[in-house]
PDB file of N, CA and C in Angstrom:
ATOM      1  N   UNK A   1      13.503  -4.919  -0.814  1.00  0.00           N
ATOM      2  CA  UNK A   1      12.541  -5.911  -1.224  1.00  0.00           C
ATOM      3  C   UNK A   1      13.235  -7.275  -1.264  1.00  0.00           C
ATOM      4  N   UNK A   2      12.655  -8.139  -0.750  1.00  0.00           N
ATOM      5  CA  UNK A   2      13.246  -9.652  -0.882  1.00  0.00           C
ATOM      6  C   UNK A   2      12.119 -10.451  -2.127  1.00  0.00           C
ATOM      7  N   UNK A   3      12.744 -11.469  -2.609  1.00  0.00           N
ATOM      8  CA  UNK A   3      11.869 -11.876  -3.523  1.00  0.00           C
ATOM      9  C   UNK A   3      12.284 -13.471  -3.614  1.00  0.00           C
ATOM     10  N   UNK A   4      11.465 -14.488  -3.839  1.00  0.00           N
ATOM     11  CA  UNK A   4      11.301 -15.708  -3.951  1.00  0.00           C
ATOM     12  C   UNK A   4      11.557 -15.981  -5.040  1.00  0.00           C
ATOM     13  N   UNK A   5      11.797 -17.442  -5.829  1.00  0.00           N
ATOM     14  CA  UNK A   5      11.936 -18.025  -6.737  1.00  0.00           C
ATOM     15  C   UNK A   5      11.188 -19.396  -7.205  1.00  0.00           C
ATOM     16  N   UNK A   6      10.182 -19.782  -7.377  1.00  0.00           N
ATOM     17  CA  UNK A   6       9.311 -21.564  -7.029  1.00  0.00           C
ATOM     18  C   UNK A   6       9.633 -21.703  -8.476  1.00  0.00           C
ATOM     19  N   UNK A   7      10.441 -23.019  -8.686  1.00  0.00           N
ATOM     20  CA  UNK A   7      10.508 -23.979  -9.692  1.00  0.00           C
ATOM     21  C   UNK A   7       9.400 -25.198  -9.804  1.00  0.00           C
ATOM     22  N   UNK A   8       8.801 -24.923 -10.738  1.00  0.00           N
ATOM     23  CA  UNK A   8       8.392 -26.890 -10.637  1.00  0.00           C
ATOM     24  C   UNK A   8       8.253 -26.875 -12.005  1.00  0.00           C
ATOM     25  N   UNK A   9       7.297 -27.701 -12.329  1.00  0.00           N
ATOM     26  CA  UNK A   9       6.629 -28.457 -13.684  1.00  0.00           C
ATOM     27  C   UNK A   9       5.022 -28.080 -14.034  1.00  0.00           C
ATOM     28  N   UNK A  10       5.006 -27.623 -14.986  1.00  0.00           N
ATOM     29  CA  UNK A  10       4.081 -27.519 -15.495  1.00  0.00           C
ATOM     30  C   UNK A  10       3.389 -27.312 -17.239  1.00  0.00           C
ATOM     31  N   UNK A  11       2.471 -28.142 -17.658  1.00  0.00           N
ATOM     32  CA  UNK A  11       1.825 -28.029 -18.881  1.00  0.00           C
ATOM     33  C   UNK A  11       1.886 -27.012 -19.411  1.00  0.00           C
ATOM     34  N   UNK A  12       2.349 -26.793 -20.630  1.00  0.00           N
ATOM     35  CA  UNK A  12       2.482 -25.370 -20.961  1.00  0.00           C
ATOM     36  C   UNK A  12       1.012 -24.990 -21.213  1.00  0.00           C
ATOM     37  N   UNK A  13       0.065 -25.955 -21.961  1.00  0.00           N
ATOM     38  CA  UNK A  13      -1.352 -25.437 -21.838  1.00  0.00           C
ATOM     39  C   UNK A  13      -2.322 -25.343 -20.977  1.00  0.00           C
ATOM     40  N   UNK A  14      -1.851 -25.821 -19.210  1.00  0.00           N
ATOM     41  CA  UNK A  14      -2.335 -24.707 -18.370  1.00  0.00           C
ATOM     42  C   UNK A  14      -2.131 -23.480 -17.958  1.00  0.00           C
ATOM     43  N   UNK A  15      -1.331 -22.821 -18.308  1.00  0.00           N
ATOM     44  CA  UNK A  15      -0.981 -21.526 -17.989  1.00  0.00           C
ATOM     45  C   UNK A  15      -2.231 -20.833 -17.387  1.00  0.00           C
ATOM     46  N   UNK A  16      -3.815 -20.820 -18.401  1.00  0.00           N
ATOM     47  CA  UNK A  16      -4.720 -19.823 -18.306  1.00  0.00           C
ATOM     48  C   UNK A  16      -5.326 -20.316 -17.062  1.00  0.00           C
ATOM     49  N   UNK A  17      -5.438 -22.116 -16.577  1.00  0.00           N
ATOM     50  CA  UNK A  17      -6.056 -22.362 -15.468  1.00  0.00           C
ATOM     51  C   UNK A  17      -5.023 -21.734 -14.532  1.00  0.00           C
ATOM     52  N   UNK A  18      -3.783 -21.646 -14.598  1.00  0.00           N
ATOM     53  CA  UNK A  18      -2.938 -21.327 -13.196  1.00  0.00           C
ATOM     54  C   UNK A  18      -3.102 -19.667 -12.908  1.00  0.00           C
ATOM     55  N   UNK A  19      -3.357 -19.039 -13.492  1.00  0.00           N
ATOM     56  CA  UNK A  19      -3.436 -17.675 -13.845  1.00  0.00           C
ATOM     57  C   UNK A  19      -4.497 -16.898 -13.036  1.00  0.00           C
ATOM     58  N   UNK A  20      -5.911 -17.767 -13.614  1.00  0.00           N
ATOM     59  CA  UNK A  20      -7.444 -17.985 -13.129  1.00  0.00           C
ATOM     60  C   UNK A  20      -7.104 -17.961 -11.625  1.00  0.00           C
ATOM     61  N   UNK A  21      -6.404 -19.128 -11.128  1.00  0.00           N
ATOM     62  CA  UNK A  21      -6.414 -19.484  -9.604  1.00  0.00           C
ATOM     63  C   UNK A  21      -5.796 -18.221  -9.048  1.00  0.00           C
ATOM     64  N   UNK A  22      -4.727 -18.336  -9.516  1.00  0.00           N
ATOM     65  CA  UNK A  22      -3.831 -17.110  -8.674  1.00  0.00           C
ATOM     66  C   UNK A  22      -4.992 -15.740  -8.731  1.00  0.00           C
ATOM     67  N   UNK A  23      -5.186 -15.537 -10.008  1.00  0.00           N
ATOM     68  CA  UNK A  23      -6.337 -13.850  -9.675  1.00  0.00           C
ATOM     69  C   UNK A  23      -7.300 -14.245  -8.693  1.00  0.00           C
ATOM     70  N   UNK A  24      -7.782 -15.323  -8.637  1.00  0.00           N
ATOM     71  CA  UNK A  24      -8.751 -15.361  -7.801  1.00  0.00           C
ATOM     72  C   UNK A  24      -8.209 -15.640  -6.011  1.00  0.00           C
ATOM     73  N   UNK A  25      -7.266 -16.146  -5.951  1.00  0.00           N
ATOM     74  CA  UNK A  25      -6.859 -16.060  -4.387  1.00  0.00           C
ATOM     75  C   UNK A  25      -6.121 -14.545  -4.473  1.00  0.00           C
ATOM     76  N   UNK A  26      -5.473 -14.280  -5.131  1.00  0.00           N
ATOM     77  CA  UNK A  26      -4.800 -12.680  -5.402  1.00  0.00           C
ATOM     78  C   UNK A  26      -5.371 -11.577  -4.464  1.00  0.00           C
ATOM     79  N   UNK A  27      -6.797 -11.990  -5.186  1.00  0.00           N
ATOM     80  CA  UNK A  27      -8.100 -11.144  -4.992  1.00  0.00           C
ATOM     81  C   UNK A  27      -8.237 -10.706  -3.512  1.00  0.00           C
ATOM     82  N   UNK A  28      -8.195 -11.045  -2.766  1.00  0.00           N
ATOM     83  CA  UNK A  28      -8.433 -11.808  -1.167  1.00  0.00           C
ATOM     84  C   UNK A  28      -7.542 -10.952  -0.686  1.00  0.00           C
ATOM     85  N   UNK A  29      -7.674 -11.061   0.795  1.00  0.00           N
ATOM     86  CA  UNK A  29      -6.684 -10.496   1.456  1.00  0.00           C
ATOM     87  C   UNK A  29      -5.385 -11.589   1.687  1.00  0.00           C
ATOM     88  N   UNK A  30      -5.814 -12.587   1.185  1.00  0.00           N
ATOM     89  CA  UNK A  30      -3.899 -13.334   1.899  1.00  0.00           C
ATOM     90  C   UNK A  30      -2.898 -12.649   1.265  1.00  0.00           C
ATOM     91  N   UNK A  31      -2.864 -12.360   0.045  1.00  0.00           N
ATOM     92  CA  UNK A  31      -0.738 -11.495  -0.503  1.00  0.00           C
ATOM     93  C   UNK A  31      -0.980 -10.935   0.511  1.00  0.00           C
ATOM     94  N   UNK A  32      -1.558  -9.969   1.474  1.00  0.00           N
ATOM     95  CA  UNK A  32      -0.944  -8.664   2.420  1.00  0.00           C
ATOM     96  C   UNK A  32      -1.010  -9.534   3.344  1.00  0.00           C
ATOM     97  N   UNK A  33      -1.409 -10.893   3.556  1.00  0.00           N
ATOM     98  CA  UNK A  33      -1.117 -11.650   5.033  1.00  0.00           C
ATOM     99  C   UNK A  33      -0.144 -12.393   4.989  1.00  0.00           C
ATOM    100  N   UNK A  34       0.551 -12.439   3.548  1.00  0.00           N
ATOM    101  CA  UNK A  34       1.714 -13.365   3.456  1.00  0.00           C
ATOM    102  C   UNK A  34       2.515 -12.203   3.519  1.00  0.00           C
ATOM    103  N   UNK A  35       2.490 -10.838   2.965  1.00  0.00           N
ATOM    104  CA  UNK A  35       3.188 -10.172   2.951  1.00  0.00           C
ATOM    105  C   UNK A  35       3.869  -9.772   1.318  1.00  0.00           C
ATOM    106  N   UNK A  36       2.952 -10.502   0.276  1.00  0.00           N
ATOM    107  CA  UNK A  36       3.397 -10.559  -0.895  1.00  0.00           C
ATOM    108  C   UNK A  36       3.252  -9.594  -1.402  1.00  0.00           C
ATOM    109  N   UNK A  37       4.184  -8.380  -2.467  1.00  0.00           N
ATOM    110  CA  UNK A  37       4.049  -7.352  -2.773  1.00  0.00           C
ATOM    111  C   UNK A  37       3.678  -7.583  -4.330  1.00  0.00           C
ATOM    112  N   UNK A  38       3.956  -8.282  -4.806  1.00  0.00           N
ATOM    113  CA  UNK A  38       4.341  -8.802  -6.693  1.00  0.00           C
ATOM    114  C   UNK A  38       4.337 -10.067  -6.819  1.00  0.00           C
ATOM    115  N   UNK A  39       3.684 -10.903  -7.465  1.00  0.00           N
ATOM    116  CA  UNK A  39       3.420 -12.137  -8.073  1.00  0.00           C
ATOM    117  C   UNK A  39       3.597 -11.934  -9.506  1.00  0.00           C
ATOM    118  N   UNK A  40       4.764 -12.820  -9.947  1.00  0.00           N
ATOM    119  CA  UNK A  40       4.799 -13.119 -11.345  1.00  0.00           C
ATOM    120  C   UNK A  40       5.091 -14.547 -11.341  1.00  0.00           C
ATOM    121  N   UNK A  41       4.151 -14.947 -12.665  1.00  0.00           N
ATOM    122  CA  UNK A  41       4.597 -16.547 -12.907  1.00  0.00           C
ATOM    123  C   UNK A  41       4.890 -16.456 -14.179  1.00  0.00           C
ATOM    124  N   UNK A  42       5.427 -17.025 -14.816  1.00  0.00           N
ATOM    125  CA  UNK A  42       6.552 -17.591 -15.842  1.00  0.00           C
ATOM    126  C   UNK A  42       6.511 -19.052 -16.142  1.00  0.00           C
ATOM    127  N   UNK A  43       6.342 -19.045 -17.596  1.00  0.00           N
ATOM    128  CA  UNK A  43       6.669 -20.616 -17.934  1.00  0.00           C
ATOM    129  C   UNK A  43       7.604 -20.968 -19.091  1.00  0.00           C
ATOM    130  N   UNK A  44       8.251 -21.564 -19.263  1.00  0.00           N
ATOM    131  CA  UNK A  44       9.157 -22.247 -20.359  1.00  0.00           C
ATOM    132  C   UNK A  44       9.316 -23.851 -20.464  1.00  0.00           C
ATOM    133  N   UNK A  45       8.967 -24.299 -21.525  1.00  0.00           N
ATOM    134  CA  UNK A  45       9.324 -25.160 -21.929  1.00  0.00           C
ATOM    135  C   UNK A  45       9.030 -26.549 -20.551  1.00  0.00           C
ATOM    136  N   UNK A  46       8.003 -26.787 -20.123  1.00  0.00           N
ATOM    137  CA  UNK A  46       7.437 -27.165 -19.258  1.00  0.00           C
ATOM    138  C   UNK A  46       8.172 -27.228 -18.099  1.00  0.00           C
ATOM    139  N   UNK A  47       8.886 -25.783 -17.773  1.00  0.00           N
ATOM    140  CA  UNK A  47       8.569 -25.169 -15.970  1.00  0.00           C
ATOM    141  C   UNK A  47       7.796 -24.537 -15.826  1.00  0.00           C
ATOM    142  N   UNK A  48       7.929 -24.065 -14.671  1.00  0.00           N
ATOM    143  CA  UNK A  48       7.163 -22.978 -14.370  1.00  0.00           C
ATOM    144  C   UNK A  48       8.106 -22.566 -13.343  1.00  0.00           C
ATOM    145  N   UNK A  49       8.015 -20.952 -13.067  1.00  0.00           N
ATOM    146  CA  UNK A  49       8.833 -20.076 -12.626  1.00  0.00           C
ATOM    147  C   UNK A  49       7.435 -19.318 -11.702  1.00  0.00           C
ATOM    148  N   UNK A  50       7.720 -19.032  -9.897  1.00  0.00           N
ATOM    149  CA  UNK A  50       6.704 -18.335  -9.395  1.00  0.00           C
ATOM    150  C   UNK A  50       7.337 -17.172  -8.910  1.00  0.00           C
ATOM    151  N   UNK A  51       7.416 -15.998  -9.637  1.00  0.00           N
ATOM    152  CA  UNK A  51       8.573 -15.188  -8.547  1.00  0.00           C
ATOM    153  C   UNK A  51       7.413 -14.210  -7.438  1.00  0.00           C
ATOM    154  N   UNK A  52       7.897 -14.455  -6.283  1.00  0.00           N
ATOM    155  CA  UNK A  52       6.988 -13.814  -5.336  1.00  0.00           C
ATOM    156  C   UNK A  52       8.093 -12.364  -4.722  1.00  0.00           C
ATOM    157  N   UNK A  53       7.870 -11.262  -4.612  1.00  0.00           N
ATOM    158  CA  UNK A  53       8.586 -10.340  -4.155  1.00  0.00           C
ATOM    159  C   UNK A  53       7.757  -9.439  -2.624  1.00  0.00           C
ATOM    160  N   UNK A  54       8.228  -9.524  -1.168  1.00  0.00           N
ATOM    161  CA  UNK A  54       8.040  -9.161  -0.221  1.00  0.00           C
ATOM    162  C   UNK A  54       8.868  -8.040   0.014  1.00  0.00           C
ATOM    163  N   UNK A  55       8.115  -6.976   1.036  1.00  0.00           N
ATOM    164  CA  UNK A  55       8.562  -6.051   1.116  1.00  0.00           C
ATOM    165  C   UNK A  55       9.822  -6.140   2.419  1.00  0.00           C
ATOM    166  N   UNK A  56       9.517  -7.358   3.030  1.00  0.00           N
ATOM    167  CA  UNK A  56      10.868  -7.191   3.917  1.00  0.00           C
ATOM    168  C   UNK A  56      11.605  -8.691   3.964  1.00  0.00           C
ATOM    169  N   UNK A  57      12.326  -9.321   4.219  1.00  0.00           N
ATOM    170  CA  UNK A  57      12.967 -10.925   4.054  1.00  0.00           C
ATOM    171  C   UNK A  57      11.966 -12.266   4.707  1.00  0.00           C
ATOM    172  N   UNK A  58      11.276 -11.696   5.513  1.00  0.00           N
ATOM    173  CA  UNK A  58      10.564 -12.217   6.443  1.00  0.00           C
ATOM    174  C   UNK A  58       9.143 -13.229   5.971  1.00  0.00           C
ATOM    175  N   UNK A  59       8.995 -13.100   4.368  1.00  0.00           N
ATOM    176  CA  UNK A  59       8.334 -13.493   3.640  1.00  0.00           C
ATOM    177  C   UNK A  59       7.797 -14.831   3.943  1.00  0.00           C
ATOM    178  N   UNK A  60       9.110 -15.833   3.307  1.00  0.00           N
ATOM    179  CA  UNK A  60       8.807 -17.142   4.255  1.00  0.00           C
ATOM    180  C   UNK A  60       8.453 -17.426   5.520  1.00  0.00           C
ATOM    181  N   UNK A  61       8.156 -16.657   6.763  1.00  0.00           N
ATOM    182  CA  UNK A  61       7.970 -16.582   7.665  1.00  0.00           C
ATOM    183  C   UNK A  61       6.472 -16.917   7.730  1.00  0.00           C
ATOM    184  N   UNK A  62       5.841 -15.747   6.830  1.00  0.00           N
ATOM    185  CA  UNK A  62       4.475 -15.162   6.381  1.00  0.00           C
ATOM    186  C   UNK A  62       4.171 -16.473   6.114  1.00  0.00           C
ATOM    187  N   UNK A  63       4.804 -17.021   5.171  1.00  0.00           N
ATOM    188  CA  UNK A  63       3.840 -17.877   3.977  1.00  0.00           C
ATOM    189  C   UNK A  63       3.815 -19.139   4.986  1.00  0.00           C
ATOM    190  N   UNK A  64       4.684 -19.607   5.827  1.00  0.00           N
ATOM    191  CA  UNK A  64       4.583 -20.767   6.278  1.00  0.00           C
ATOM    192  C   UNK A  64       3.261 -20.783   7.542  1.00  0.00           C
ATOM    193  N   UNK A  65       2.798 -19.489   8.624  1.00  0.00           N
ATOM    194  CA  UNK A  65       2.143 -19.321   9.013  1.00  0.00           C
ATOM    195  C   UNK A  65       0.540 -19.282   8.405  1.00  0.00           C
ATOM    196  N   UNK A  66       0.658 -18.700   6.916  1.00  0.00           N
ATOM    197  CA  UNK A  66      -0.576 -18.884   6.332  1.00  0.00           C
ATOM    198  C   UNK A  66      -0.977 -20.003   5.681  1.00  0.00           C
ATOM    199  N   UNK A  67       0.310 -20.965   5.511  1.00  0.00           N
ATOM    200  CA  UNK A  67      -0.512 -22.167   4.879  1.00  0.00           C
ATOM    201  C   UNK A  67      -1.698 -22.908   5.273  1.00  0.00           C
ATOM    202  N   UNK A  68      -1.757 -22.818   7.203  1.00  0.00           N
ATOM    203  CA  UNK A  68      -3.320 -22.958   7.627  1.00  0.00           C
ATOM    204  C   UNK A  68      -4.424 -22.942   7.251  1.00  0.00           C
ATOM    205  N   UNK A  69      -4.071 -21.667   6.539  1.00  0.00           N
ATOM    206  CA  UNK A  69      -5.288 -21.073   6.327  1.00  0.00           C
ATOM    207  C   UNK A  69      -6.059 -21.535   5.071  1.00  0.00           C
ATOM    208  N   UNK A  70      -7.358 -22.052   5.181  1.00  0.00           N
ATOM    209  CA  UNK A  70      -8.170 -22.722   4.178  1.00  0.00           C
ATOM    210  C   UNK A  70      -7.941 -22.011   2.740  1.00  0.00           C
ATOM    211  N   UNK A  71      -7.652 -20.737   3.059  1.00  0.00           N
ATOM    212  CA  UNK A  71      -7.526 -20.526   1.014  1.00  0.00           C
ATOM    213  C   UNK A  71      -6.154 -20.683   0.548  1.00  0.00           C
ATOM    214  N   UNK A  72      -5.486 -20.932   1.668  1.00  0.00           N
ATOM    215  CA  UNK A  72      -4.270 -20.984   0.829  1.00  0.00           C
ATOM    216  C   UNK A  72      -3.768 -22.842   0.835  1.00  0.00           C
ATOM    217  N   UNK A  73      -4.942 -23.352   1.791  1.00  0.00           N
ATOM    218  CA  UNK A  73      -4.831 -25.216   1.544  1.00  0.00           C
ATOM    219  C   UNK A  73      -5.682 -24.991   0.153  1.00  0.00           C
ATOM    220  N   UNK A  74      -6.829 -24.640  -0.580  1.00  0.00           N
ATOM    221  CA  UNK A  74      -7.343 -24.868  -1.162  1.00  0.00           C
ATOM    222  C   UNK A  74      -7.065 -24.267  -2.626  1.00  0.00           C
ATOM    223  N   UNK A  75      -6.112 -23.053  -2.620  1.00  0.00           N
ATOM    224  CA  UNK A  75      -5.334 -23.087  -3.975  1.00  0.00           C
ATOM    225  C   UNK A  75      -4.381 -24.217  -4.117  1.00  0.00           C
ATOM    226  N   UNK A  76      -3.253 -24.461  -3.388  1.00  0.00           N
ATOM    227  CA  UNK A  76      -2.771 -25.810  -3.350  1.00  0.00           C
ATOM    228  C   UNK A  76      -3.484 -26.701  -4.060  1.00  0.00           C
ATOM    229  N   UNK A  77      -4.493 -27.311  -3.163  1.00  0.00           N
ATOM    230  CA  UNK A  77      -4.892 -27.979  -3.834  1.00  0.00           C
ATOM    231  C   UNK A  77      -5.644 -28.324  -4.822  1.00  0.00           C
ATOM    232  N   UNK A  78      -6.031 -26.663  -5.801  1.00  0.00           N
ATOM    233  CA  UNK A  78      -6.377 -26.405  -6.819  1.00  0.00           C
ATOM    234  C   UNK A  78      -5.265 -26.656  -8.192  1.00  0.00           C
ATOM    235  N   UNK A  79      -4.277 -26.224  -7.370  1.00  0.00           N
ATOM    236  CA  UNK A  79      -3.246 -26.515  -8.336  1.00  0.00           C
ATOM    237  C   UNK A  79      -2.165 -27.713  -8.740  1.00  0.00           C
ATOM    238  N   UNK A  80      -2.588 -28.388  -7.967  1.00  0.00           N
ATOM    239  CA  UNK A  80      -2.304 -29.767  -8.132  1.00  0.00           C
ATOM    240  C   UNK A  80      -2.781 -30.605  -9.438  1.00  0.00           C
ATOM    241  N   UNK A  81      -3.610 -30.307 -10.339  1.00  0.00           N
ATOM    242  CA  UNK A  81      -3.619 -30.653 -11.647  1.00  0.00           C
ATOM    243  C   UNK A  81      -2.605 -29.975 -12.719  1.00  0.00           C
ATOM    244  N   UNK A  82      -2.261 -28.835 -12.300  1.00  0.00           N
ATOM    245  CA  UNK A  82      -1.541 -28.246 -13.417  1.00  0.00           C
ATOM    246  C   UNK A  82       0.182 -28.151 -12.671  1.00  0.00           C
ATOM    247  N   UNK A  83       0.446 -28.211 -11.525  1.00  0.00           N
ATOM    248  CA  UNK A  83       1.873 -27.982 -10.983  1.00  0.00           C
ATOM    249  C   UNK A  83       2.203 -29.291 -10.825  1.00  0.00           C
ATOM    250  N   UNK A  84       3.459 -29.823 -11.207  1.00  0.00           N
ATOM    251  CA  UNK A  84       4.541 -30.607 -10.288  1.00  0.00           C
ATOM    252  C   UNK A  84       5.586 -30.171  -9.776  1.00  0.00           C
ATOM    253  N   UNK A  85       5.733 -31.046  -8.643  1.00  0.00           N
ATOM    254  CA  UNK A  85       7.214 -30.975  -7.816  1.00  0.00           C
ATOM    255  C   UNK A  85       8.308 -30.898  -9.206  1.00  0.00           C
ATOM    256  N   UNK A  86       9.130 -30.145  -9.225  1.00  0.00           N
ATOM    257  CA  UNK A  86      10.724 -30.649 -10.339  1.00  0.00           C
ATOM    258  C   UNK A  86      11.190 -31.912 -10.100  1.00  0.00           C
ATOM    259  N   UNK A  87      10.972 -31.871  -8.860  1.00  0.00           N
ATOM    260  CA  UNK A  87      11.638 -33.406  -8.145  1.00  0.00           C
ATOM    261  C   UNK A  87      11.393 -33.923  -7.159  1.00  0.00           C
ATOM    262  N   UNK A  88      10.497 -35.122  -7.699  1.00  0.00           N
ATOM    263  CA  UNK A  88       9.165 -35.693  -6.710  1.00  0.00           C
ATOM    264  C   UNK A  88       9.739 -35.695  -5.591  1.00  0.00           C
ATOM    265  N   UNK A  89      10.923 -36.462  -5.510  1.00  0.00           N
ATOM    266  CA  UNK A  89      11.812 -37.789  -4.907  1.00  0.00           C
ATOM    267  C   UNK A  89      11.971 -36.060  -3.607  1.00  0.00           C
ATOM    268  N   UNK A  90      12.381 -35.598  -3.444  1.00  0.00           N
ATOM    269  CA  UNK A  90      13.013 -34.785  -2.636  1.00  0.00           C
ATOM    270  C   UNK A  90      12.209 -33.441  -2.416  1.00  0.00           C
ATOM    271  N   UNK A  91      10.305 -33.376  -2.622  1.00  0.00           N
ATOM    272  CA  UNK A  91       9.956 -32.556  -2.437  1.00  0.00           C
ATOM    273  C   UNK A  91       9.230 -32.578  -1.183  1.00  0.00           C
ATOM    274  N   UNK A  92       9.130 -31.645  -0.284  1.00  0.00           N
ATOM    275  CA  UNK A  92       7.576 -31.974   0.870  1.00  0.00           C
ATOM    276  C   UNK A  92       7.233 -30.743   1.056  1.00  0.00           C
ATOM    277  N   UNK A  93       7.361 -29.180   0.947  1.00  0.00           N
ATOM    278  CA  UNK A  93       7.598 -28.272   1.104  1.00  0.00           C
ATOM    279  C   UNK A  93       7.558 -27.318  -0.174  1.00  0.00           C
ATOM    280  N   UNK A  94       6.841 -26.464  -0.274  1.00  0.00           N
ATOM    281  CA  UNK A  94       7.474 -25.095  -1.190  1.00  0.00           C
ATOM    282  C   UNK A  94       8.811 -24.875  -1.224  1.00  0.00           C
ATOM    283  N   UNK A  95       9.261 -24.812  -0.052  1.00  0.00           N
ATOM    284  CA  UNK A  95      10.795 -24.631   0.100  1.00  0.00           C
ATOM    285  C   UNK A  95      11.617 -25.643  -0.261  1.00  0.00           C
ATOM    286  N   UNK A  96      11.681 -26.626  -0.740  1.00  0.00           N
ATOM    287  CA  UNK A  96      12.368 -27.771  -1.856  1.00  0.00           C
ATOM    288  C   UNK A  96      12.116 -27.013  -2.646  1.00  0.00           C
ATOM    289  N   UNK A  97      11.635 -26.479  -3.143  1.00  0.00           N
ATOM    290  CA  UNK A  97      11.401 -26.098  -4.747  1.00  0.00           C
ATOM    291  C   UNK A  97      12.407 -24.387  -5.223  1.00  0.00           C
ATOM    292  N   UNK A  98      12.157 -23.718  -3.949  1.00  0.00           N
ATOM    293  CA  UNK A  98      13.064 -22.692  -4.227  1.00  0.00           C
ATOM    294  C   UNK A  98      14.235 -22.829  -4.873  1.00  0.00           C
ATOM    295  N   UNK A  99      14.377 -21.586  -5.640  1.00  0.00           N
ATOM    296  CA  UNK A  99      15.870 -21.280  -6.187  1.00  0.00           C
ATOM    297  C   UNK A  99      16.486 -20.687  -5.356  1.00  0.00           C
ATOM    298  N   UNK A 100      17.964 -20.691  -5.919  1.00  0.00           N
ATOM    299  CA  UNK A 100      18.728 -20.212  -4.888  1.00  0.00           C
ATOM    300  C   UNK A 100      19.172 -18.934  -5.635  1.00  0.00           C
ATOM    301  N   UNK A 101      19.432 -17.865  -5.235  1.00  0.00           N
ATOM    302  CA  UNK A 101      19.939 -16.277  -5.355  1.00  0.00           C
ATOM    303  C   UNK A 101      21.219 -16.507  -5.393  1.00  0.00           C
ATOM    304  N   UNK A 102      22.154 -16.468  -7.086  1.00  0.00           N
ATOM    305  CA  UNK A 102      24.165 -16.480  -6.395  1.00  0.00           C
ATOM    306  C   UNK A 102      24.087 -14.990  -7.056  1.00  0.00           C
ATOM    307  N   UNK A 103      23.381 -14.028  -7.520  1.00  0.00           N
ATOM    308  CA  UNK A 103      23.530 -12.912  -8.194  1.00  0.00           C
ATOM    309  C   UNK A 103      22.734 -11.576  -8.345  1.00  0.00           C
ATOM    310  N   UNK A 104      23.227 -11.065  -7.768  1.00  0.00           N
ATOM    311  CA  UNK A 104      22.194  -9.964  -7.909  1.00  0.00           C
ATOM    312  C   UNK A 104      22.534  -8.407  -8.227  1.00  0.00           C
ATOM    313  N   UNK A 105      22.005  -7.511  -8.976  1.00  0.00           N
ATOM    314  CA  UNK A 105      22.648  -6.204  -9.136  1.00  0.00           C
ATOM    315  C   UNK A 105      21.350  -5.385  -9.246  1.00  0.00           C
ATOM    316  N   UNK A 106      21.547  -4.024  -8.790  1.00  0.00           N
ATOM    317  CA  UNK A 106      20.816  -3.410  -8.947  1.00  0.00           C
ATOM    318  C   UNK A 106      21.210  -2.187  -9.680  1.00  0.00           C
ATOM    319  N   UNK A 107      20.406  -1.009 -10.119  1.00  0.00           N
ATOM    320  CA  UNK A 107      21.059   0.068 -10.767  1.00  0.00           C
ATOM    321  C   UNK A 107      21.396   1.281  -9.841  1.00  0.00           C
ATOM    322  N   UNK A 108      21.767   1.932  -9.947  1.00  0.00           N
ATOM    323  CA  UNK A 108      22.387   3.211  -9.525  1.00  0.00           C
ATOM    324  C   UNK A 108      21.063   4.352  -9.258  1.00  0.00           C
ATOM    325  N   UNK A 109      20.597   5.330  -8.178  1.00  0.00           N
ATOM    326  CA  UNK A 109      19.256   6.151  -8.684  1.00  0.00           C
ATOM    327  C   UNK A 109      20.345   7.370  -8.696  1.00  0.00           C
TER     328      UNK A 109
END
């Protein structure tokens, strides 16, 4: 499984609108056209944390091909009241915003 990381900014008292959006594009067939297996979002202390987990690395591949696509321009731009860039100055892309992976372990089966 490969898995994503999206940093930005966000109100801690939107959480329930960002939540709303995501179930409702969720809903849809785009995760299996992006290839998304697990969506979790996370917030602290005004971030927000998007962890997306794909079943093969190729994920970003997915997501950059589906941004075309009208529901996934129109969550965007649903969420543009409640998300910011971390850092205006140097964002144009989802991919500015990624974290970077220095660690990883898994357990033993």
């Amino acid at each position: 499984m490969h898995s994503t990381l999206i940093v930005a900014r966000m109100d801690p008292g939107s959480s329930t609108d960002v939540a709303k959006l995501f179930a409702e594009f969720d809903g849809t067939e785009m995760p299996h056209r992006m290839g998304t297996r697990r969506r979790q979002l996370f917030s602290y202390r005004g971030l927000y944390f998007h962890l997306q987990d794909f079943d093969t690395d190729n994920g970003g591949e997915l997501i950059e091909e589906a941004k075309t696509d009208p529901r996934f321009v129109q969550i965007s731009e649903d969420l543009k009241p409640f998300i910011q860039a971390y850092d205006p100055a140097t964002w144009r892309s989802p991919a500015d915003a990624m974290a970077t992976r220095f660690y990883t372990w898994t357990a033993a089966k």
